[in-house]
N, C-alpha and C. Protein backbone atom coordinates (compact mmCIF):
# COMPACT_ATOMS: atom_id res chain seq x y z
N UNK A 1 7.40 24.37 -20.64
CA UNK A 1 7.13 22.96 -20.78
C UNK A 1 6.17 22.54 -19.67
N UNK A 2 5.14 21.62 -20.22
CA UNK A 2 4.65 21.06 -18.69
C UNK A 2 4.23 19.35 -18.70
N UNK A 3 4.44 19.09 -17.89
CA UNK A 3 4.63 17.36 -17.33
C UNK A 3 3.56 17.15 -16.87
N UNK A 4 2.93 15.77 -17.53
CA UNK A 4 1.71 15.35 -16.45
C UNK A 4 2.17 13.80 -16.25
N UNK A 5 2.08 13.66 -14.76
CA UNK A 5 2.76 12.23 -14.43
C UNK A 5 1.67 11.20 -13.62
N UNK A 6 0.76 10.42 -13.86
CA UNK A 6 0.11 9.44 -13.74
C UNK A 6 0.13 8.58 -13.02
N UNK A 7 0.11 8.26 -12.10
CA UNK A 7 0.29 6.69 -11.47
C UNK A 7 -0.57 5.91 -11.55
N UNK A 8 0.33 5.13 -12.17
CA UNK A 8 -0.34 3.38 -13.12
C UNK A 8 -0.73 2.65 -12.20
N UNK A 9 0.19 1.66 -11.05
CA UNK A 9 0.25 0.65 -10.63
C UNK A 9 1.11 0.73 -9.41
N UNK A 10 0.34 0.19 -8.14
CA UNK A 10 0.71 0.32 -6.75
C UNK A 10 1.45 -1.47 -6.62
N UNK A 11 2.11 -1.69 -6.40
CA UNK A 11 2.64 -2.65 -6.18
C UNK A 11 3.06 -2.86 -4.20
N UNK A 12 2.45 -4.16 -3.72
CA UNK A 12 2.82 -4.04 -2.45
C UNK A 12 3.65 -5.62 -1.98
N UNK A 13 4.73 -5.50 -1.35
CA UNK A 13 5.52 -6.63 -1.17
C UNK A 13 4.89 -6.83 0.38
N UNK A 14 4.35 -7.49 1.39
CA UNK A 14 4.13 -7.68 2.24
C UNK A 14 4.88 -7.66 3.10
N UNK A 15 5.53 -9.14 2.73
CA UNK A 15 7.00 -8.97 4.02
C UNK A 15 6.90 -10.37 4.13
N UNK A 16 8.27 -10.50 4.51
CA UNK A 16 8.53 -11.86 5.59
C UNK A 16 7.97 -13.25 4.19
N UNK A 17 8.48 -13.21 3.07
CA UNK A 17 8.06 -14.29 1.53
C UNK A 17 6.48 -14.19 1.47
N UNK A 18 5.63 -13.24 2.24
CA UNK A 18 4.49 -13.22 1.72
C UNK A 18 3.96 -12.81 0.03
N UNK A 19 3.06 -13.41 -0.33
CA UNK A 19 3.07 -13.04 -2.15
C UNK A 19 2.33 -11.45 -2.27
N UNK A 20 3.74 -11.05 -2.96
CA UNK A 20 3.11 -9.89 -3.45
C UNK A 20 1.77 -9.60 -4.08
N UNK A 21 1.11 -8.12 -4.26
CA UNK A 21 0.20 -8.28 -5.12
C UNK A 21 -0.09 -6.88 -5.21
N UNK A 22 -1.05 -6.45 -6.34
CA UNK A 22 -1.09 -4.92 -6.69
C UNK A 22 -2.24 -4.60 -7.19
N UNK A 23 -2.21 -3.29 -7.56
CA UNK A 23 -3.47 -2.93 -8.30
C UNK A 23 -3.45 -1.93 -9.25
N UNK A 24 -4.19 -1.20 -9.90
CA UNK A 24 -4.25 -0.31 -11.20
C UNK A 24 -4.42 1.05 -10.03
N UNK A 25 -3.52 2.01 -10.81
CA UNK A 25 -3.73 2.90 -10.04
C UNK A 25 -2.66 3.37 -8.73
N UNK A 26 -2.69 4.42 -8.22
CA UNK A 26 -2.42 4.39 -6.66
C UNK A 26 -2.78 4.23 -5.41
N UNK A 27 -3.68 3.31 -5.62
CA UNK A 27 -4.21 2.82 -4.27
C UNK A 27 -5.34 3.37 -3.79
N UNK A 28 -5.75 3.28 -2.76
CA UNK A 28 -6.99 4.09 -1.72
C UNK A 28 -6.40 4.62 -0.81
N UNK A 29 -6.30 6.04 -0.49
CA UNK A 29 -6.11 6.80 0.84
C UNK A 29 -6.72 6.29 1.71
N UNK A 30 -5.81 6.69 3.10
CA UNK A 30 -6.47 6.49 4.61
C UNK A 30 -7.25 7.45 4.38
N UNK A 31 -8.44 7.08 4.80
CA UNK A 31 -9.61 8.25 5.37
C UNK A 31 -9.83 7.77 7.03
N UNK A 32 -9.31 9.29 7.58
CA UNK A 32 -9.74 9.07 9.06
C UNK A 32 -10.97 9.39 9.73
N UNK A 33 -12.18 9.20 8.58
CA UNK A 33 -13.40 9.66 8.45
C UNK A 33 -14.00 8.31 8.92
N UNK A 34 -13.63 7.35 7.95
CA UNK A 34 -14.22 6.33 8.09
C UNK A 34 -14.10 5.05 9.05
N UNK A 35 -14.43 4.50 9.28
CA UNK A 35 -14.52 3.41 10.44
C UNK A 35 -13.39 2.31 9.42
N UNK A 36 -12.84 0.99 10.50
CA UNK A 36 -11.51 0.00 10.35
C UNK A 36 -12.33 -0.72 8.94
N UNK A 37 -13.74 -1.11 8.90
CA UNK A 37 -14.22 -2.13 8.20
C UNK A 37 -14.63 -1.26 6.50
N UNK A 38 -14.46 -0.03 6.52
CA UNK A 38 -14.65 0.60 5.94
C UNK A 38 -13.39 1.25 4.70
N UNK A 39 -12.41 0.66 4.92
CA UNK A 39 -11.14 1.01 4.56
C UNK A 39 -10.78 -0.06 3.66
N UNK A 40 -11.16 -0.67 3.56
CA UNK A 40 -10.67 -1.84 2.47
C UNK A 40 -10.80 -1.52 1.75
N UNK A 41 -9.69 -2.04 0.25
CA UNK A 41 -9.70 -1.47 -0.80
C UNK A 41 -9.22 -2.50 -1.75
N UNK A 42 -9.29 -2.61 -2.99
CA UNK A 42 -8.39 -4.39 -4.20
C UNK A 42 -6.52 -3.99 -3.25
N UNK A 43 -6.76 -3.10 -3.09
CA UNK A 43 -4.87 -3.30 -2.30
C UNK A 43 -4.65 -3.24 -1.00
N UNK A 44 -5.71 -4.08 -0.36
CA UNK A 44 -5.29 -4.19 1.02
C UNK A 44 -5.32 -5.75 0.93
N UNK A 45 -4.87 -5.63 2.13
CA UNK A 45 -3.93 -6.68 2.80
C UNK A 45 -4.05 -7.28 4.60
N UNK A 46 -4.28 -8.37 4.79
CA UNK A 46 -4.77 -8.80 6.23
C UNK A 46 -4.00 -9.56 6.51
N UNK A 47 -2.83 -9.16 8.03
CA UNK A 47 -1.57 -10.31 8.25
C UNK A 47 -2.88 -11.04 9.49
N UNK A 48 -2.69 -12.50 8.95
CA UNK A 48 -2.92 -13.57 9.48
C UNK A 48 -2.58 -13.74 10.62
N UNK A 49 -1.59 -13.54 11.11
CA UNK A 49 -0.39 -13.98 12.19
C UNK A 49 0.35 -12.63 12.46
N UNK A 50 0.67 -12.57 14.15
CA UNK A 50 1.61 -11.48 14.08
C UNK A 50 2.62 -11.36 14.76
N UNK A 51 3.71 -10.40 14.11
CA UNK A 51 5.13 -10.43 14.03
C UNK A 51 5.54 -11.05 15.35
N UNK A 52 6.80 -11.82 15.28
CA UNK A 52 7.15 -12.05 16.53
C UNK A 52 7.92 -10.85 17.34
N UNK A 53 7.62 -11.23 18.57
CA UNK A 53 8.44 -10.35 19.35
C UNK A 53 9.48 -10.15 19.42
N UNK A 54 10.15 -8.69 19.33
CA UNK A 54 11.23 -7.95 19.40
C UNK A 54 12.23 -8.80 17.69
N UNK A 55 11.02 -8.51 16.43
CA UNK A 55 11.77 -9.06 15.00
C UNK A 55 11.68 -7.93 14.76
N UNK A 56 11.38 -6.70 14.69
CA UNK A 56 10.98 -5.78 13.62
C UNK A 56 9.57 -5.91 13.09
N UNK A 57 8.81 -6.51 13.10
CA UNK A 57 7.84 -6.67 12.12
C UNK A 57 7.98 -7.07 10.90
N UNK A 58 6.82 -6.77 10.20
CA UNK A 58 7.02 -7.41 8.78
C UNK A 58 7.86 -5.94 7.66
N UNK A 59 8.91 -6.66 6.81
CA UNK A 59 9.37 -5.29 6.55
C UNK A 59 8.44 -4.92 5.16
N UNK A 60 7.59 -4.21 5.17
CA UNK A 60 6.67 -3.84 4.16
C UNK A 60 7.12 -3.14 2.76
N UNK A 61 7.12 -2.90 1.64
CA UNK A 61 7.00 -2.49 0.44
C UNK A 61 6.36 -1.83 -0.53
N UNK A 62 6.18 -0.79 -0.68
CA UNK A 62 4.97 -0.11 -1.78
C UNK A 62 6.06 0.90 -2.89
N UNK A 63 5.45 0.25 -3.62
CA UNK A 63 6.28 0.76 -5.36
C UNK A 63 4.81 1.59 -5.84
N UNK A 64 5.32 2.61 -6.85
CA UNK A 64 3.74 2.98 -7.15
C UNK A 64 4.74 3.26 -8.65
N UNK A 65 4.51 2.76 -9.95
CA UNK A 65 4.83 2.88 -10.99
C UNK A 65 4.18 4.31 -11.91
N UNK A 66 5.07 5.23 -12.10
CA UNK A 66 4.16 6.29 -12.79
C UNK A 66 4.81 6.37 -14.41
N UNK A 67 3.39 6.99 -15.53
CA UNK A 67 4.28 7.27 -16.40
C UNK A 67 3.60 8.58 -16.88
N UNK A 68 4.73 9.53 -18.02
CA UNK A 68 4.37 10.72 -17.78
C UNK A 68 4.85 11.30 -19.37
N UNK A 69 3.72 12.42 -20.08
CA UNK A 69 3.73 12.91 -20.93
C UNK A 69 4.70 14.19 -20.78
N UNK A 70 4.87 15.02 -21.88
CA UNK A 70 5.46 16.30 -21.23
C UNK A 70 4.96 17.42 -22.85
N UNK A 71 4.86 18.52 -23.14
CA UNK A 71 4.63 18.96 -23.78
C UNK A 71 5.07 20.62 -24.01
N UNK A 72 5.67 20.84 -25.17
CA UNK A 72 6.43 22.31 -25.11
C UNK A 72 5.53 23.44 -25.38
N UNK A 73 5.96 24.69 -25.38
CA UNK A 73 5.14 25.27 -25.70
C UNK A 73 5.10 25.46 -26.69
N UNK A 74 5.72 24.64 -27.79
CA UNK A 74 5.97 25.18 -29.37
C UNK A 74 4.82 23.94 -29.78
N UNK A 75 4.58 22.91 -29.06
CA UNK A 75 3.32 21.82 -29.11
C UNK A 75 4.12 20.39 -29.54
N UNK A 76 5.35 20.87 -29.27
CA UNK A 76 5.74 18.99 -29.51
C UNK A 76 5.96 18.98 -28.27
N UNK A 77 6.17 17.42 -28.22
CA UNK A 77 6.15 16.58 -26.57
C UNK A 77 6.13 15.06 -26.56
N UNK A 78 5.80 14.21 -26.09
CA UNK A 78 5.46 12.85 -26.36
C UNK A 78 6.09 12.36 -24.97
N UNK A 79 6.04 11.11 -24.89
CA UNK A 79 5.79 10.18 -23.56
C UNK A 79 7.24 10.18 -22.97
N UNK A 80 7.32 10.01 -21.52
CA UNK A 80 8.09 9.92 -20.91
C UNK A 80 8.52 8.29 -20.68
N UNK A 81 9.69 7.84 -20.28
CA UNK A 81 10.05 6.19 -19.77
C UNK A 81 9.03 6.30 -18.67
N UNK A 82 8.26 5.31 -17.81
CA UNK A 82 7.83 5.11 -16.97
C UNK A 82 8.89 5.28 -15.61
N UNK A 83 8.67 5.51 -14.57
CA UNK A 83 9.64 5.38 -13.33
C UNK A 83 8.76 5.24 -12.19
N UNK A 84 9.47 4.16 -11.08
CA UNK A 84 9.03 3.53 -10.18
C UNK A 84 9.62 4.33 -8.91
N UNK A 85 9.14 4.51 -8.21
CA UNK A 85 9.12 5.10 -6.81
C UNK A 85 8.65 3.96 -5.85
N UNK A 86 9.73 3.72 -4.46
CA UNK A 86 9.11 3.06 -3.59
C UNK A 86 9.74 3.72 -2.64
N UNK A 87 8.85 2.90 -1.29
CA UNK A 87 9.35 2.91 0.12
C UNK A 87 9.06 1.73 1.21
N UNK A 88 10.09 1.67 2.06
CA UNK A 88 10.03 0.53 2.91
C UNK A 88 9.83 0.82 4.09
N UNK A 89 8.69 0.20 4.58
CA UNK A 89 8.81 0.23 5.84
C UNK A 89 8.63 -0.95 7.18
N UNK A 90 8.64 -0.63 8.59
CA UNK A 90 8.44 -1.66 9.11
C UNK A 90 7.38 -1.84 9.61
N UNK A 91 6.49 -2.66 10.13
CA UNK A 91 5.06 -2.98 10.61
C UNK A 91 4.78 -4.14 11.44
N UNK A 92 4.67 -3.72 12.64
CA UNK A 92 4.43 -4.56 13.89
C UNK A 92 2.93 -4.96 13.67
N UNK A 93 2.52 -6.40 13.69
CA UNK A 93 1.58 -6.58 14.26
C UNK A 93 1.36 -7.17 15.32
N UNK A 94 0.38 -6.71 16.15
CA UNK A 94 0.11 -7.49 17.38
C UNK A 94 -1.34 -7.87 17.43
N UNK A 95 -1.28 -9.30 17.86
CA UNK A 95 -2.23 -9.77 18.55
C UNK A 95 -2.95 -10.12 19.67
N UNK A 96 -4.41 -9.91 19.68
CA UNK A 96 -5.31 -9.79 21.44
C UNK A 96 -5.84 -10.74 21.32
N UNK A 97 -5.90 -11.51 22.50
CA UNK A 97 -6.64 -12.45 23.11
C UNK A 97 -7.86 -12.27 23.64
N UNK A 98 -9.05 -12.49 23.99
CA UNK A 98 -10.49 -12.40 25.04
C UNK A 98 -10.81 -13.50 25.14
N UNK A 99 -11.40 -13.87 26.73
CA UNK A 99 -12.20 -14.63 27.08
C UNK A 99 -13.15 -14.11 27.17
N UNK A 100 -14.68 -14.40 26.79
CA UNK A 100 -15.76 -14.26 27.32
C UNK A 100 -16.53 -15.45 28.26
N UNK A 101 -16.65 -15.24 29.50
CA UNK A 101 -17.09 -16.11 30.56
C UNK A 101 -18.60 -15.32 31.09
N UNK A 102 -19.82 -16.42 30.64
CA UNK A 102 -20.75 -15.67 31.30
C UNK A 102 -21.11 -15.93 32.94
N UNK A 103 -21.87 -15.21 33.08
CA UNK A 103 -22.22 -14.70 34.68
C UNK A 103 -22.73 -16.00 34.69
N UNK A 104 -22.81 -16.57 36.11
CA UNK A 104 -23.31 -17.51 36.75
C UNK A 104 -24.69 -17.01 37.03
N UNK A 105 -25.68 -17.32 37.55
CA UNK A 105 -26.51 -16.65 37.70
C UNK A 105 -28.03 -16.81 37.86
């Protein structure tokens, strides 16, 4: 028999009543090739504000919905129920301050 299993739809819960939101597919890999501005993808996500101190962070969410054929070797087969896979995690953000003060001069 052999299984081919697909992933449809990345689903991401933010955290902390932020609105969910998703995309077709499983997302965009980290590439540690590419530079911070370069990484964006329809399923990213920019916290505004960050976590307060000593909360945990924001507790994050990613579901990735797959669905999946399967086929015998006698040639019947047909579609599988869809099934959802997630994981939670936590995510500190922190925020930096700068002054820029020019030279007197």
């Amino acid at each position: 028999m052999e299984v081919t299993a697909t992933p449809r739809r990345l689903q991401i819960t933010p955290g902390r009543g932020l609105a969910a939101f998703g995309c077709t597919g499983p997302g965009t890999a980290y590439d540690p090739g590419k530079p911070a501005a370069g990484q964006r993808s329809a399923c990213s996500h920019t916290y505004r504000r960050p976590s307060a101190a000593h909360s945990g962070g924001f507790r994050v969410r990613a579901a990735v919905v797959w669905t999946a054929t399967w086929r015998g070797s006698d040639g019947s087969g047909g579609p599988l129920e869809p099934i959802t896979r997630s994981t939670s995690f936590g995510l500190e953000i922190i925020e930096g301050h700068s002054l820029v003060v020019p030279e007197k001069g």
